[in-house]
Protein backbone atom coordinates (compact mmCIF):
# COMPACT_ATOMS: atom_id res chain seq x y z
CA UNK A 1 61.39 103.56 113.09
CA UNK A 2 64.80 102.43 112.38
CA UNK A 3 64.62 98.95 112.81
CA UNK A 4 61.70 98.56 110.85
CA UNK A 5 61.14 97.26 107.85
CA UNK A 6 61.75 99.72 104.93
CA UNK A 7 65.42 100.46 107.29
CA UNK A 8 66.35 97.44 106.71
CA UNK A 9 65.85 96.92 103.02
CA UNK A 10 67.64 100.29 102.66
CA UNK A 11 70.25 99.33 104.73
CA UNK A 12 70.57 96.15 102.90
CA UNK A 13 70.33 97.54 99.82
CA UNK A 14 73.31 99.91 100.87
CA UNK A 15 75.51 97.81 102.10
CA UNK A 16 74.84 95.77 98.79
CA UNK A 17 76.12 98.91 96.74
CA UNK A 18 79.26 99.01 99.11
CA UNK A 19 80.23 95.41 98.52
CA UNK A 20 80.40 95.88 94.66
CA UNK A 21 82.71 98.79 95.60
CA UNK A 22 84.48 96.77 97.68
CA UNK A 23 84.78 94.29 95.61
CA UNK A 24 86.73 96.55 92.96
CA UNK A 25 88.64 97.39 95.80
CA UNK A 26 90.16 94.09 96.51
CA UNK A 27 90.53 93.33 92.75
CA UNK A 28 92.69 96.29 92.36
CA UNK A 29 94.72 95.48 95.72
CA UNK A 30 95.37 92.12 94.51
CA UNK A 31 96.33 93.49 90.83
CA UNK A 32 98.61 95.61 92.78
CA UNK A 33 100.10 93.04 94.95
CA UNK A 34 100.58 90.84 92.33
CA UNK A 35 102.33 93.71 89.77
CA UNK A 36 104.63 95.10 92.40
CA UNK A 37 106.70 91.87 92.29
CA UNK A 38 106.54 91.17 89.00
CA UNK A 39 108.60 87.66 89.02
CA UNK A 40 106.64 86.28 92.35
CA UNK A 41 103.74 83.74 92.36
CA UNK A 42 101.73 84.42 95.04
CA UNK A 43 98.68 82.05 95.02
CA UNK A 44 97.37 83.73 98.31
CA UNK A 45 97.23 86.70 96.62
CA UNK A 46 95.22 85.28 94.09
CA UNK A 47 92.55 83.97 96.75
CA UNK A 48 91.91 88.17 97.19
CA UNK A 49 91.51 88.40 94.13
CA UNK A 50 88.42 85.65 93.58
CA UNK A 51 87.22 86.98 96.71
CA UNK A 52 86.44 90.54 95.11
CA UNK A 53 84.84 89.07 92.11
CA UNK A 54 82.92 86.70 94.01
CA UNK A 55 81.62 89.71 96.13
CA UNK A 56 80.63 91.71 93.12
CA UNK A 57 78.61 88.97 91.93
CA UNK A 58 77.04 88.10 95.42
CA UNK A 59 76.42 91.65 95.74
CA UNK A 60 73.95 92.00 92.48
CA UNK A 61 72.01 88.79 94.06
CA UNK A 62 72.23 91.11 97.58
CA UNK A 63 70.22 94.00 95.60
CA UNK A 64 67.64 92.11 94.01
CA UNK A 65 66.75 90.05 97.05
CA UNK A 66 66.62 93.56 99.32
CA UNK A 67 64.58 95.44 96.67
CA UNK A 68 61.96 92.02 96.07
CA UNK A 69 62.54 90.45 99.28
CA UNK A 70 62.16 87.47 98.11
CA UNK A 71 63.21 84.92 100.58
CA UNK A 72 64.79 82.28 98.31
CA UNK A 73 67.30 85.14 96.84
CA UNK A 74 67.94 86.12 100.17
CA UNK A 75 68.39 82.85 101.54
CA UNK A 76 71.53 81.87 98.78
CA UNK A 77 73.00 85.42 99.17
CA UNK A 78 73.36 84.88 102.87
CA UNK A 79 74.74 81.60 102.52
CA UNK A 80 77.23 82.40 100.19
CA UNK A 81 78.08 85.70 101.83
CA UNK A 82 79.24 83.86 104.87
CA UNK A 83 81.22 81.27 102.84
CA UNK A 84 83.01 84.91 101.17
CA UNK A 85 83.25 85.95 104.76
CA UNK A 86 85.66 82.62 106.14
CA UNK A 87 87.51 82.05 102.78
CA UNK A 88 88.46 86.22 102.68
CA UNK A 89 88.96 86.22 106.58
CA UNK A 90 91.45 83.19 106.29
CA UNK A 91 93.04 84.61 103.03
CA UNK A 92 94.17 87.87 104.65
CA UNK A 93 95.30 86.43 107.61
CA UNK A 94 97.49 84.42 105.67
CA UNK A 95 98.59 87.19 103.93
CA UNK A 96 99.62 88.61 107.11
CA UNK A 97 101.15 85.71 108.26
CA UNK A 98 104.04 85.14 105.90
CA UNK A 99 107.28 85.93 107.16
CA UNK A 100 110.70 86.93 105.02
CA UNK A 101 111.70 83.33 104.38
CA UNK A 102 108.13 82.60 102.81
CA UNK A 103 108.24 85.24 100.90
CA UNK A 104 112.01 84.62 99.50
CA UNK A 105 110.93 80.98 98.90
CA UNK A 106 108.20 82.73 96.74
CA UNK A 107 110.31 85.15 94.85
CA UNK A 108 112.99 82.44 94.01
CA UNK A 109 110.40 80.01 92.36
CA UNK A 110 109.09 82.73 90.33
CA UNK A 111 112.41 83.97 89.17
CA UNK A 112 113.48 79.96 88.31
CA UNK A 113 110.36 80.30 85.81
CA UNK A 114 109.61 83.51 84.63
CA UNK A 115 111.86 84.59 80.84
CA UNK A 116 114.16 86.54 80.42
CA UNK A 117 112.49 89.35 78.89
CA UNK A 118 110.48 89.79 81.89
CA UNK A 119 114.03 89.53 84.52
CA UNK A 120 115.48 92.21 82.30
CA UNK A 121 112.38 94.16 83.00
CA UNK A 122 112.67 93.61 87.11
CA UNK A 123 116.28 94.51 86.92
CA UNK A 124 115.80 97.55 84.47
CA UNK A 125 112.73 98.74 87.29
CA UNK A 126 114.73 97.92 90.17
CA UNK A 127 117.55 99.09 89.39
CA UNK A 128 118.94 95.43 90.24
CA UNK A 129 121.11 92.42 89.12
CA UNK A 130 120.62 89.06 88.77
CA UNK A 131 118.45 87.44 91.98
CA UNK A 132 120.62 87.30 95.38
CA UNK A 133 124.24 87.45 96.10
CA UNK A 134 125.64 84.91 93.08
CA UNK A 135 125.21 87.64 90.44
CA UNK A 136 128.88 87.97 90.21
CA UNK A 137 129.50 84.04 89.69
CA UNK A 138 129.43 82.81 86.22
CA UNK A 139 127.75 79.44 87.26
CA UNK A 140 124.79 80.91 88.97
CA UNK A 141 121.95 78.41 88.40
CA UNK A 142 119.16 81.31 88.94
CA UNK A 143 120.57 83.05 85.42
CA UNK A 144 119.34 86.40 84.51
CA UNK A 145 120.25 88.70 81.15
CA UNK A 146 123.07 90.78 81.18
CA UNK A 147 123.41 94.21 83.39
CA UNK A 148 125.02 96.78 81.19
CA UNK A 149 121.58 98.26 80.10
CA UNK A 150 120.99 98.93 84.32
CA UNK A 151 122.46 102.55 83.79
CA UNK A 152 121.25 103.31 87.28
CA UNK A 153 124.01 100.61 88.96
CA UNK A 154 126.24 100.25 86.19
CA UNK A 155 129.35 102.54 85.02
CA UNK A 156 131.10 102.05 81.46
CA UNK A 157 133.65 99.78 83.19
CA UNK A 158 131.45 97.92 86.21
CA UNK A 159 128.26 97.32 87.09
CA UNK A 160 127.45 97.20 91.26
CA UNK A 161 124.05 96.42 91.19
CA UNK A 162 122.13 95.24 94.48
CA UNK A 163 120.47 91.66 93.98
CA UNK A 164 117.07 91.60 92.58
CA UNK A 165 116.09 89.98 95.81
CA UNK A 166 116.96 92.57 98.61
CA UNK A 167 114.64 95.23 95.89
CA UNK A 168 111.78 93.01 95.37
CA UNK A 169 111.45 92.22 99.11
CA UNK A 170 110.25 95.21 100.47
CA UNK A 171 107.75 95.26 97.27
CA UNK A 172 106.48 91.32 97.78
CA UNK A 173 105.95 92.58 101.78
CA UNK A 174 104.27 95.48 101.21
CA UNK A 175 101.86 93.53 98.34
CA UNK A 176 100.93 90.51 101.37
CA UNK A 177 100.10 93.41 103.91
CA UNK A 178 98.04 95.01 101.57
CA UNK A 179 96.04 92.88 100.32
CA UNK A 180 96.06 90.99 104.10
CA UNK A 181 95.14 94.54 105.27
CA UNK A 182 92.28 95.06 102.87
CA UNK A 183 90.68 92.00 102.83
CA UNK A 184 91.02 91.44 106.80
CA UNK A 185 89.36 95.07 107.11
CA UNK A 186 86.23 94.74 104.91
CA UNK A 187 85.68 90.57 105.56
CA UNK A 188 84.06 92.05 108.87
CA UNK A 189 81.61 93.84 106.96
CA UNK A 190 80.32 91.00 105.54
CA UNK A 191 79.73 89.16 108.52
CA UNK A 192 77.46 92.74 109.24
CA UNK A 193 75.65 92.11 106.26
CA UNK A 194 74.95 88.40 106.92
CA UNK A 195 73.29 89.30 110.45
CA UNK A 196 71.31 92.31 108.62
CA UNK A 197 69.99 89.96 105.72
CA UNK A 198 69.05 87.53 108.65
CA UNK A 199 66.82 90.00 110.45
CA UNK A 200 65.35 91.20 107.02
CA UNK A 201 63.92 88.01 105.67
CA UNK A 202 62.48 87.52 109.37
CA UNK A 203 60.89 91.12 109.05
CA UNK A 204 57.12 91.14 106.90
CA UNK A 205 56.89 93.50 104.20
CA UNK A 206 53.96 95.89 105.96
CA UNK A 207 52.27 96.46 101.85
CA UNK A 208 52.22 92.75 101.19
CA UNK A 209 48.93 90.50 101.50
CA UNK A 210 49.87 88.72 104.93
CA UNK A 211 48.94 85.72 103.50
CA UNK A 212 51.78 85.81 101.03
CA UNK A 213 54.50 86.09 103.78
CA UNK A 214 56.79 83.35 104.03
């Protein structure tokens, strides 16, 4: 049946397979989130992106425990599972949680520190100038390069460029709700995996010598 035995290794072993994907998953998102707003340091971010390499390594532990069931294996992999589980759970959510201000905050520390060279780059892809409304004052502490090579905003005799700020924002959003979104979505399916693996170690292997069974 079903809930027998050899189900649940399969299952197991599954769901194993669909974590490593998963894992990618979240590595890309992250990658994503963080290359969309080039200038921005978002440590939160970041904590996506540990949490999809930490799953693909989990994961390979996952598959040899289900196809050996060995109980030690299985024991570790749940354990850590659940510690992916309320570190990617919390992550996203406070990915989700960070309102406009936050995320301004962000962007202006990363433009304070980033070169040159890469704030030409952000204005030359976003068709921007300079990082909020000071890009017309001389003494603007952010600095950024000159705008003439923007051809996008700039004429031969003036350049009207929008503030690097009011372009990035809508990128730096939509990197937080994606990787929020992602990571909030598939942390539940690790908490499905930790209540399978927990019914599997408790189930005996029907071919083994019962004396073996731990």
């Amino acid at each position: 049946m079903c809930g027998g035995f050899t189900c649940s290794k399969n299952a197991l072993t599954a769901l194993n397979v669909l974590y490593i994907a998963v894992g990618f998953i979240l590595i890309l998102a992250a990658v994503y989130g963080r290359a969309s707003a080039q200038v921005t340091n978002l440590p939160i971010v970041s904590g996506i992106l540990g949490c999809g390499v930490f799953l693909i390594l989990v994961s390979i532990l996952g598959l040899f425990g289900a196809v050996k069931h060995n109980q030690v294996m299985l024991f570790f992999y749940m354990i850590i599972l659940f510690l992916i589980f309320l570190v990617q759970f919390s992550v996203a959510c406070a990915c989700l949680a960070v309102d406009k201000q936050e995320q301004e905050q962000l962007a202006e520390e990363g433009w304070r520190t980033v070169s040159m060279d890469l704030k030409k780059e952000v204005q030359k892809d976003f068709n921007c100038c300079g990082f909020d409304d000071k890009i017309h004052n001389a003494t603007d502490p952010m600095g950024h390069p000159e705008c003439e090579h923007v051809s996008a905003c700039c004429s031969l005799s003036d350049c009207r460029c929008l503030p690097c700020m009011k372009q990035l924002q809508s990128a730096i959003d939509y990197g937080f709700k994606l990787c929020g979104g992602v990571g909030l979505f598939f942390s539940f399916t690790e908490f499905v995996g930790v209540w399978l693996t927990i019914r599997y170690r408790n189930q005996k292997d029907p071919r083994a010598n019962p004396s073996a069974f731990l």
